[in-house]
N, C-alpha and C. Protein backbone atom coordinates (compact mmCIF):
# COMPACT_ATOMS: atom_id res chain seq x y z
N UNK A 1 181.62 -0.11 -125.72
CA UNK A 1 181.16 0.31 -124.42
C UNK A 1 181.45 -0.79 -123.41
N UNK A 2 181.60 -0.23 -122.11
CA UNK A 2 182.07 -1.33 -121.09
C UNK A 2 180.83 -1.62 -120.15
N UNK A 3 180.28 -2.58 -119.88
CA UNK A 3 179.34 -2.30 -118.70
C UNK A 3 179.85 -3.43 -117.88
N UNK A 4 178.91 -3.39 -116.70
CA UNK A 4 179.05 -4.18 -115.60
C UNK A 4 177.76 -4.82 -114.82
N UNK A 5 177.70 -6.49 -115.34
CA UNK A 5 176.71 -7.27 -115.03
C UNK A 5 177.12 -8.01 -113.58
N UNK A 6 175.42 -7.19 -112.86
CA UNK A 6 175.58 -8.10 -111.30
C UNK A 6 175.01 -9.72 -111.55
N UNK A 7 175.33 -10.53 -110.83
CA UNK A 7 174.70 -11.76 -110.71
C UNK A 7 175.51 -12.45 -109.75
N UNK A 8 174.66 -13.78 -109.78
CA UNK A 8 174.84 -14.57 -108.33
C UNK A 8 176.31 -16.11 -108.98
N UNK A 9 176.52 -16.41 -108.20
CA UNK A 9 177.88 -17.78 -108.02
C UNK A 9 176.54 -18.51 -109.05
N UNK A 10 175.14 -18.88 -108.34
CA UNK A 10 174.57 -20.17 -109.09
C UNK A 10 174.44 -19.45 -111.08
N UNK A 11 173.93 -18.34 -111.06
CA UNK A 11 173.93 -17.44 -112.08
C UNK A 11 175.40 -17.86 -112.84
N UNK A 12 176.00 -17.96 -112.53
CA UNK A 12 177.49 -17.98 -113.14
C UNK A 12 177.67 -18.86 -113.84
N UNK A 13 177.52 -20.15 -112.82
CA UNK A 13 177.78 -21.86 -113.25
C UNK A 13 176.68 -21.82 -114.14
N UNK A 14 175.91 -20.96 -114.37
CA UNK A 14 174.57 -21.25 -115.80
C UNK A 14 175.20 -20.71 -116.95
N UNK A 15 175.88 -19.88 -116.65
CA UNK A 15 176.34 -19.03 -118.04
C UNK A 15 178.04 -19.82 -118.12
N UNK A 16 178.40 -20.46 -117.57
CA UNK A 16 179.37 -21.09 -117.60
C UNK A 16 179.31 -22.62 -118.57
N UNK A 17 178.15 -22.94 -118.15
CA UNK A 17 177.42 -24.24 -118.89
C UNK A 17 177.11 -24.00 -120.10
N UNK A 18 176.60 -23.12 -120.03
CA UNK A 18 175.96 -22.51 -121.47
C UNK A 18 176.77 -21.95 -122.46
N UNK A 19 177.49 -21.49 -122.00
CA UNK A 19 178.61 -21.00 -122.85
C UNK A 19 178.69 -19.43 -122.83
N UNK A 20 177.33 -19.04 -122.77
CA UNK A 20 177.19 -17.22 -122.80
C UNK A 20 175.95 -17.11 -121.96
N UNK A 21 175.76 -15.66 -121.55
CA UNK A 21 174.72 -15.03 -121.09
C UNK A 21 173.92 -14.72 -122.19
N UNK A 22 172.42 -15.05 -121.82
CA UNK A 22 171.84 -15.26 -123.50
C UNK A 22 171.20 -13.57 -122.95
N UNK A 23 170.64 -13.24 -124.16
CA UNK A 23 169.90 -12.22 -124.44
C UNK A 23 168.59 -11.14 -123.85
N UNK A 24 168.49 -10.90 -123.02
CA UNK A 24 168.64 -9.48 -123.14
C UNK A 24 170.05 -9.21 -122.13
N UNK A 25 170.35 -8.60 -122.25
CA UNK A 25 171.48 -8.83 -121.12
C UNK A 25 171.75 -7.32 -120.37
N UNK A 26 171.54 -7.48 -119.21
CA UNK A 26 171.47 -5.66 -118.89
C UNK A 26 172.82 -5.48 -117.94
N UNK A 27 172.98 -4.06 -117.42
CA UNK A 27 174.12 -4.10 -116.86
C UNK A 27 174.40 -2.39 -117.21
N UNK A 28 175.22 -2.19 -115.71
CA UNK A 28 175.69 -0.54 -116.04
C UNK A 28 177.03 -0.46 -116.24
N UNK A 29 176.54 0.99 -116.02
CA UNK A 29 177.88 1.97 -117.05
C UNK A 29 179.25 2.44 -116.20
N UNK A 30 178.55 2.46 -114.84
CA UNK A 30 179.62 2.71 -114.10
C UNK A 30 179.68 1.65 -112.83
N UNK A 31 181.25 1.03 -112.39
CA UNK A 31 181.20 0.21 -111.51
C UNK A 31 180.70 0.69 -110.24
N UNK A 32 180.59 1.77 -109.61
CA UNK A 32 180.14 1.97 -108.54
C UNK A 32 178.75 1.86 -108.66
N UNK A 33 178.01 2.00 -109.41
CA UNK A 33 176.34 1.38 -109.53
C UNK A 33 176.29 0.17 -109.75
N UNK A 34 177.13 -0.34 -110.51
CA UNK A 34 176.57 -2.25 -110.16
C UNK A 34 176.95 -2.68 -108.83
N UNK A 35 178.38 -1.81 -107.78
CA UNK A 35 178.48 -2.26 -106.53
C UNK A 35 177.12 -2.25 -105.74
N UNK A 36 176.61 -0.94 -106.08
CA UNK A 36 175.18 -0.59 -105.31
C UNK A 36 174.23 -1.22 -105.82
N UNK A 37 173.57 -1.94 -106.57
CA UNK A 37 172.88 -2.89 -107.22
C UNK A 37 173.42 -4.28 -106.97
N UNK A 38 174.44 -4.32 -106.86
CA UNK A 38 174.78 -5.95 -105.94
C UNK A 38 174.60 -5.73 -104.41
N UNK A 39 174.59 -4.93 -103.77
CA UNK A 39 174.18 -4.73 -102.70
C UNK A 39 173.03 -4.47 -102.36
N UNK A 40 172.03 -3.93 -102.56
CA UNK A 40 170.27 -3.50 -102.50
C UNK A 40 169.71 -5.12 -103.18
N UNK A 41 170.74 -6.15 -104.26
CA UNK A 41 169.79 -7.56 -104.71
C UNK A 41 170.55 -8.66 -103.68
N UNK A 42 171.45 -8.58 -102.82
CA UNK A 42 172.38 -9.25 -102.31
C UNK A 42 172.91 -10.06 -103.88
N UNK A 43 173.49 -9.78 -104.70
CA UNK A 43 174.39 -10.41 -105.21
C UNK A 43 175.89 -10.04 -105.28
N UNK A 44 176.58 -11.30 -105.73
CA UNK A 44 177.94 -11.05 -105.00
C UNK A 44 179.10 -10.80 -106.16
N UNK A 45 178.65 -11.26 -107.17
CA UNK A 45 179.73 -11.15 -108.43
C UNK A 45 179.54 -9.71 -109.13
N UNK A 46 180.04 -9.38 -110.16
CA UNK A 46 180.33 -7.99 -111.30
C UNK A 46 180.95 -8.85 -112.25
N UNK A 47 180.27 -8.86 -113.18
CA UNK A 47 180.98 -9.17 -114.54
C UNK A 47 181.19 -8.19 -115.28
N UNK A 48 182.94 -7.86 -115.85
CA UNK A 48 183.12 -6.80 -116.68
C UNK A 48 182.63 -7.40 -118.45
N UNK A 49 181.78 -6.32 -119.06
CA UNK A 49 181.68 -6.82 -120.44
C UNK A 49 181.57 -6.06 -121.35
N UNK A 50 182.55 -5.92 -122.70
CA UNK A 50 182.59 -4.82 -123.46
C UNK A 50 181.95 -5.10 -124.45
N UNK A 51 181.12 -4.32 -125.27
CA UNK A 51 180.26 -4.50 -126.05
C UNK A 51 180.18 -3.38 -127.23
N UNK A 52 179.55 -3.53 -128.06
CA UNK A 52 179.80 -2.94 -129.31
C UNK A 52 178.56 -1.28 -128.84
N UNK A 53 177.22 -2.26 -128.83
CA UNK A 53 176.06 -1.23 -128.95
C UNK A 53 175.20 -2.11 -127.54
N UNK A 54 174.77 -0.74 -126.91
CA UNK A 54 174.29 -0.72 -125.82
C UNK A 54 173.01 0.29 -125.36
N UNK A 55 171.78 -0.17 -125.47
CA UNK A 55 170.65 0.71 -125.08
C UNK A 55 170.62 0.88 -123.79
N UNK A 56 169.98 2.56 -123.86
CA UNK A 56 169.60 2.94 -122.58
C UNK A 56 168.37 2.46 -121.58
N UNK A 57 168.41 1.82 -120.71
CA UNK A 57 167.12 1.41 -120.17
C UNK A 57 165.98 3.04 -119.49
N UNK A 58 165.05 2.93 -119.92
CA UNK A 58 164.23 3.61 -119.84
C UNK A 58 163.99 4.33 -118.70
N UNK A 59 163.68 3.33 -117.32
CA UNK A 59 162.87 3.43 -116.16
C UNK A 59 163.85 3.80 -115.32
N UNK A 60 165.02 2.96 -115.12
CA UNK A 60 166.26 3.45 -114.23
C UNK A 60 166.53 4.86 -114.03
N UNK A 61 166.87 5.26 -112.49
CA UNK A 61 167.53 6.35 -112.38
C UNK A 61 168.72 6.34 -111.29
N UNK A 62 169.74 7.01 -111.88
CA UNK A 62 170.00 8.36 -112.33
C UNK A 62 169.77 7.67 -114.42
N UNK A 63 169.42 8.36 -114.91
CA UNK A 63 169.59 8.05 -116.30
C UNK A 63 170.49 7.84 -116.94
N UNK A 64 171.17 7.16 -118.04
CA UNK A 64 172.26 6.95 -118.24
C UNK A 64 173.07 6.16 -117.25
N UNK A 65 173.08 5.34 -116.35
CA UNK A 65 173.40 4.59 -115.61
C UNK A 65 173.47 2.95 -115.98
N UNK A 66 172.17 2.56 -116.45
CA UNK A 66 171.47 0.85 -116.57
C UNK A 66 171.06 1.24 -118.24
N UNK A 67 171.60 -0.11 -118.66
CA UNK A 67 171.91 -0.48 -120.51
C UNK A 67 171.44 -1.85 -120.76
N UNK A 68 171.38 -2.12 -121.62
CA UNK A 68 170.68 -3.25 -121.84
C UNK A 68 171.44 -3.98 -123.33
N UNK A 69 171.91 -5.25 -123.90
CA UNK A 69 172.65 -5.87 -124.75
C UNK A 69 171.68 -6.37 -125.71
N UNK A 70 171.77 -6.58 -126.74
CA UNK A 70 170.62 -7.25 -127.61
C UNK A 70 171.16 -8.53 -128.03
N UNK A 71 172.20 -8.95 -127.48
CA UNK A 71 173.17 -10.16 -128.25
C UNK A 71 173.65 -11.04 -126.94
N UNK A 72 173.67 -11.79 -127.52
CA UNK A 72 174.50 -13.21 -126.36
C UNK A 72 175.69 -12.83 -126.14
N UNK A 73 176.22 -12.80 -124.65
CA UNK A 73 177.08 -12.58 -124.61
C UNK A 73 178.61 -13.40 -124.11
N UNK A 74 179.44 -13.92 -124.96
CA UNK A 74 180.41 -15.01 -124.62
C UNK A 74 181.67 -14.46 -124.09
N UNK A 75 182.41 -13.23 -123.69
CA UNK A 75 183.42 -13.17 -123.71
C UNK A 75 182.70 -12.23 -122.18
N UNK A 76 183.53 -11.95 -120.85
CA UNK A 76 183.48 -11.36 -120.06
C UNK A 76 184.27 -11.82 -118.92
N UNK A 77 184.95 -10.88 -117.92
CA UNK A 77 185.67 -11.15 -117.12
C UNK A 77 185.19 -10.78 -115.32
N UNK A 78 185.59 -11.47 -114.89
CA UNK A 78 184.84 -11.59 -113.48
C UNK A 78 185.45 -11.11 -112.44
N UNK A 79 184.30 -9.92 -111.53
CA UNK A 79 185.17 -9.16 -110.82
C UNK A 79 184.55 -9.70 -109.26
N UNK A 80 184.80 -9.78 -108.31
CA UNK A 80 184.47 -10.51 -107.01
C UNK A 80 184.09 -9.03 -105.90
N UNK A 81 182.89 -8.86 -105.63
CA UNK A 81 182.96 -7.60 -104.64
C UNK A 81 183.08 -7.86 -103.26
């Protein structure tokens, strides 16, 4: 599965240091909802990240939209909105 994690430039240089985005790690399903979720948190990045297994977050709507990772995540590519 592919999702797409919003976060900030300082957010970045943490997971850059670190090596991965540690655990829980959330993020949607389609890029036009993380555009709109970087916009309503003012954040400015999209990280693309493919993943094996991906839960549905509960509370979010439209449903099926926002997922959630159970694993650290080291490999992802960075999209600039």
């Amino acid at each position: 599965m592919i999702l797409y994690h919003c976060t900030t430039p300082k957010k970045l240089d943490r997971y850059k240091k670190t090596g991965c985005i540690l655990s829980p790690v959330r993020g949607w399903k389609y890029i036009n909802s993380a555009k709109n979720w970087c916009k309503k948190t003012g954040r400015s990045i999209i990280l693309k990240i493919e993943t094996g297994t991906a839960y549905p977050l509960p509370d979010h709507q439209p449903r099926g939209h926002a997922f959630w990772i159970d694993d650290n995540i080291r490999n992802y590519k960075v999209i600039n909105i």
